[in-house]
Protein backbone atom coordinates (compact mmCIF):
# COMPACT_ATOMS: atom_id res chain seq x y z
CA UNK A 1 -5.18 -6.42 -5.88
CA UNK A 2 -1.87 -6.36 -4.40
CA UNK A 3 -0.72 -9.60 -2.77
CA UNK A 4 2.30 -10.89 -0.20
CA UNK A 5 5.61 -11.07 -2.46
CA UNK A 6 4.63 -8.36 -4.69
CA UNK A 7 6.32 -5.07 -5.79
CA UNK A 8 4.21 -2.03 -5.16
CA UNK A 9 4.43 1.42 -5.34
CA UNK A 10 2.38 3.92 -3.19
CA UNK A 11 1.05 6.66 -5.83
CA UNK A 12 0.76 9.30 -3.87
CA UNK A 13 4.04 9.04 -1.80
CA UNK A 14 5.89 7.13 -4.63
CA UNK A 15 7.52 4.81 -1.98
CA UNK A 16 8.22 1.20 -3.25
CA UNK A 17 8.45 -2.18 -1.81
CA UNK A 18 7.73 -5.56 -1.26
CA UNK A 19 3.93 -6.47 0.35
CA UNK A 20 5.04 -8.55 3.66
CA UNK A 21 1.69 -7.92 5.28
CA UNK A 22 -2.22 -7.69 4.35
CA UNK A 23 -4.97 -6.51 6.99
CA UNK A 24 -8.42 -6.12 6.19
CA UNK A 25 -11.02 -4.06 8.47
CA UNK A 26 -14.03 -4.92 9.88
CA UNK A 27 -15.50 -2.05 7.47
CA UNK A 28 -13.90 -3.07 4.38
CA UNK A 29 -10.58 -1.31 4.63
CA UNK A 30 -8.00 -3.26 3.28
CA UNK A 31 -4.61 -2.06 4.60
CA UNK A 32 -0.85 -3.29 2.94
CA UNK A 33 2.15 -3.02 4.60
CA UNK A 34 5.56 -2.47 2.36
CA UNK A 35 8.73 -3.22 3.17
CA UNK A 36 11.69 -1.52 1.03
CA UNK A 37 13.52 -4.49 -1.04
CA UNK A 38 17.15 -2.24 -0.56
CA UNK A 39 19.59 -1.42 2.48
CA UNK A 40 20.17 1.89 3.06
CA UNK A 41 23.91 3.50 2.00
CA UNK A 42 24.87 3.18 6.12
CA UNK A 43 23.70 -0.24 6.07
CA UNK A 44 20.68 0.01 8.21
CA UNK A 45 17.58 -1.56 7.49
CA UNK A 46 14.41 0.63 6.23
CA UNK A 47 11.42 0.62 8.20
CA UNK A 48 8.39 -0.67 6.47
CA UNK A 49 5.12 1.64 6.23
CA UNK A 50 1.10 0.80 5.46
CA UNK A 51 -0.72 1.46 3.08
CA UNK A 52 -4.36 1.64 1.72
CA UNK A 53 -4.48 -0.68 -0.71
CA UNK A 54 -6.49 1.27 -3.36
CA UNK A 55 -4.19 4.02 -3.41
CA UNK A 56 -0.65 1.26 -4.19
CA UNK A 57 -0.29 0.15 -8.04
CA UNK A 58 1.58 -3.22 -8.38
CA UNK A 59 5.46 -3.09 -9.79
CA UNK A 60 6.75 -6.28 -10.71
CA UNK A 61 4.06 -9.43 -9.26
CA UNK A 62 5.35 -11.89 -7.56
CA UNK A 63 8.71 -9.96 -6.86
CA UNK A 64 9.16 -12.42 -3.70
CA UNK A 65 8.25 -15.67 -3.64
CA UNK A 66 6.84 -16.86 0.20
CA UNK A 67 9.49 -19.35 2.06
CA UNK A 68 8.34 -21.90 4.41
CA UNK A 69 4.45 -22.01 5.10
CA UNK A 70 5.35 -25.22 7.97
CA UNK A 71 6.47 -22.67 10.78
CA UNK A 72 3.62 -22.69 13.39
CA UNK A 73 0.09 -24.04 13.28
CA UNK A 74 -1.36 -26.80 15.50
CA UNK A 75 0.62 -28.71 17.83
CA UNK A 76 -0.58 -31.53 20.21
CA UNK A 77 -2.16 -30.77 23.59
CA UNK A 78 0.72 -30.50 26.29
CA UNK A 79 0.01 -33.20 28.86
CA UNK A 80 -0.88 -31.83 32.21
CA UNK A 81 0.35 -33.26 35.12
CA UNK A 82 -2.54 -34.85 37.03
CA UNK A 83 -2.03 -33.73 40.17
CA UNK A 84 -2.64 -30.18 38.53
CA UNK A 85 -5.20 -28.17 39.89
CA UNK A 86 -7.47 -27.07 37.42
């Protein structure tokens, strides 16, 4: 099982990257989304492509380790006015 921050490599395509995404399916498909760890010679960034996850083979685990997990999640209610309609 692949997971975000590891190398993979698509075996029928042969492309390679880094897992920056997972989506599972309501009917079991479970869906990984690559992201090439190199810039291209014209300095451009690749575009990242999806995979099914049975068909990628893991390269190097834990290639990438995650950064900050405190970036969203729940914030207090704003206060509304009370002269608001609701």
């Amino acid at each position: 099982m692949i997971q975000l921050g590891d190398k993979a490599r698509d075996t029928i395509t042969g492309f390679t990257g880094i897992c920056v995404a997972k989506t599972e399916w309501l009917h079991g498909c479970s869906r990984v989304t690559l992201q090439p760890d190199k810039i291209e010679k014209d300095g451009k960034i690749p575009e990242s492509h999806t995979f099914d996850e049975p068909q990628l083979e893991p390269v190097k685990p834990k290639f990438f380790k995650r950064g900050r997990t405190d970036t969203g999640g729940p914030r207090p209610e704003p206060e509304v006015h009370k002269d608001t309609p609701r």
